[in-house]
C-alpha atoms as a PDB file:
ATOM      1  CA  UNK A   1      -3.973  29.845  11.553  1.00  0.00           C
ATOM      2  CA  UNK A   2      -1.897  28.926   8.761  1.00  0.00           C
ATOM      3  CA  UNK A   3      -0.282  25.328   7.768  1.00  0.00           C
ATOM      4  CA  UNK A   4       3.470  25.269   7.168  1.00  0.00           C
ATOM      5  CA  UNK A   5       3.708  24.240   3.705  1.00  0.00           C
ATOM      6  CA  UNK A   6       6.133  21.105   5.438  1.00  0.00           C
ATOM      7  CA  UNK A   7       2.944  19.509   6.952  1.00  0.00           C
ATOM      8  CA  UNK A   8       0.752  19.985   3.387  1.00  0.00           C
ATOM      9  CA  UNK A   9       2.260  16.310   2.261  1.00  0.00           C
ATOM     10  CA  UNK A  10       1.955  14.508   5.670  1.00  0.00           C
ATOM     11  CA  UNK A  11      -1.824  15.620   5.949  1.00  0.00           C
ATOM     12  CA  UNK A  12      -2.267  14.872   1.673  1.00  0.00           C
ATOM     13  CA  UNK A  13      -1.114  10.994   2.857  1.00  0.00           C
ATOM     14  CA  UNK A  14      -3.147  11.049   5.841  1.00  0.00           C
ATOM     15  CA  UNK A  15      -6.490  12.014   3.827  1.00  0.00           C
ATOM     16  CA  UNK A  16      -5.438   9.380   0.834  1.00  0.00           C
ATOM     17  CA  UNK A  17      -4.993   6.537   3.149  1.00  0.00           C
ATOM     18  CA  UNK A  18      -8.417   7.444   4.376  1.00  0.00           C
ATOM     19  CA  UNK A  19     -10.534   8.114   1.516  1.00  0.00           C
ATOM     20  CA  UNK A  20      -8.714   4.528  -0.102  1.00  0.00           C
ATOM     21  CA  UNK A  21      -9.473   2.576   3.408  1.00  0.00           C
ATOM     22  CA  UNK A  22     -12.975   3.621   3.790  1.00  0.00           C
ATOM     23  CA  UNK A  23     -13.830   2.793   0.274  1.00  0.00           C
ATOM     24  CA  UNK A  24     -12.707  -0.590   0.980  1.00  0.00           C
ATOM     25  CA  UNK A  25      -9.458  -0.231  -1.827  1.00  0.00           C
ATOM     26  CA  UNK A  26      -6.747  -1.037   0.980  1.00  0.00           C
ATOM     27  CA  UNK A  27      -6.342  -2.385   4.281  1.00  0.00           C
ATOM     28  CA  UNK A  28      -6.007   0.139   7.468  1.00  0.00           C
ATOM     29  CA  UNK A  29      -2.557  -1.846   8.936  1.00  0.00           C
ATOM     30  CA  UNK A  30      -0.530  -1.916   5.116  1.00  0.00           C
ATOM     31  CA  UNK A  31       2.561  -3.182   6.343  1.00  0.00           C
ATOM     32  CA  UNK A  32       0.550  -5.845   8.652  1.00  0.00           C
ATOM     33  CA  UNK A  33      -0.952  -6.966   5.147  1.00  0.00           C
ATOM     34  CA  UNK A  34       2.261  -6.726   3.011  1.00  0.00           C
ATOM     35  CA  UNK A  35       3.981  -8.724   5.594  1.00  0.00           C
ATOM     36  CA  UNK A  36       0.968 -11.622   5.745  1.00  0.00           C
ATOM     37  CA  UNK A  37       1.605 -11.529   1.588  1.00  0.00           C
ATOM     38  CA  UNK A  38       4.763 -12.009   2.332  1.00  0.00           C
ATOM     39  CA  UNK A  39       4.692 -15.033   4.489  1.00  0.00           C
ATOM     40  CA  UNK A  40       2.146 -16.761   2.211  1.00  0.00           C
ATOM     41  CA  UNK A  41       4.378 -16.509  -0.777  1.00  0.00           C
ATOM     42  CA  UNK A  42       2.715 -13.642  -3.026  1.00  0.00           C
ATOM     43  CA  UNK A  43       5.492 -11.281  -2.490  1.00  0.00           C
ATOM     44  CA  UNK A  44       8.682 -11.358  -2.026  1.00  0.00           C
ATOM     45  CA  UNK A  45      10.648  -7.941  -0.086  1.00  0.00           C
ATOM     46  CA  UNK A  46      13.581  -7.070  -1.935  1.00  0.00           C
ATOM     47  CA  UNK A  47      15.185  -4.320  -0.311  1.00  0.00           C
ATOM     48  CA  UNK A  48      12.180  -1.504   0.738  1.00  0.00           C
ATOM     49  CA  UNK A  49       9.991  -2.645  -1.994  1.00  0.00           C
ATOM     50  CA  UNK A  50       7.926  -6.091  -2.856  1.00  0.00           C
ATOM     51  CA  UNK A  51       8.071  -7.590  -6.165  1.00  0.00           C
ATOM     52  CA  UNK A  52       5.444 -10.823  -7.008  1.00  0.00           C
ATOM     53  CA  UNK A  53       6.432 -14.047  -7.043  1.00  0.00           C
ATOM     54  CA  UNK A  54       4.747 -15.465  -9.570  1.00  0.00           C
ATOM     55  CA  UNK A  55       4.054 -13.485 -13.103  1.00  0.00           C
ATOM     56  CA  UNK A  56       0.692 -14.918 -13.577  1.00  0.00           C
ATOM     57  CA  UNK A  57      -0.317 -13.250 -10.107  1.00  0.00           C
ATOM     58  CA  UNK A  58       1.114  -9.956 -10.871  1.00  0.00           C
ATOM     59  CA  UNK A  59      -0.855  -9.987 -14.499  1.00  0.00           C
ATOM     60  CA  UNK A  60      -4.243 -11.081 -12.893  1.00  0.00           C
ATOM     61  CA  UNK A  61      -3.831  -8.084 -10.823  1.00  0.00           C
ATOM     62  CA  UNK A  62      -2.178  -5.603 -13.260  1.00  0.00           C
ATOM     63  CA  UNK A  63      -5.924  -6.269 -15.131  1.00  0.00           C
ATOM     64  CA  UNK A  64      -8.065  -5.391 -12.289  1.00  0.00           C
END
């Protein structure tokens, strides 16, 4: 049985998502988490993307 080559990206996700959520990198639920950022005033949603409030935030991060 052979994979059409239109399902290779969906299951490359899929297996990302995994490997990063049981190594403890990300959260399972990512939009439940962006949206909780998002209501405590780390992020701000402009558009389809989020964009950090404050710069000193987004540096201590960027360092990690």
């Amino acid at each position: 049985m052979s994979i059409p080559r239109s399902g290779t990206p969906i299951i490359k996700h899929f297996a990302l998502r995994l490997i990063l959520y049981y190594n403890d990198y990300i959260p399972w639920n990512y939009a439940r988490f962006l949206d909780y950022c998002t209501d405590r005033l780390f992020l701000r949603r402009v558009g389809g993307r989020y964009r950090f409030i404050h710069k000193l935030l987004q540096d201590h991060f960027s360092q990690m």
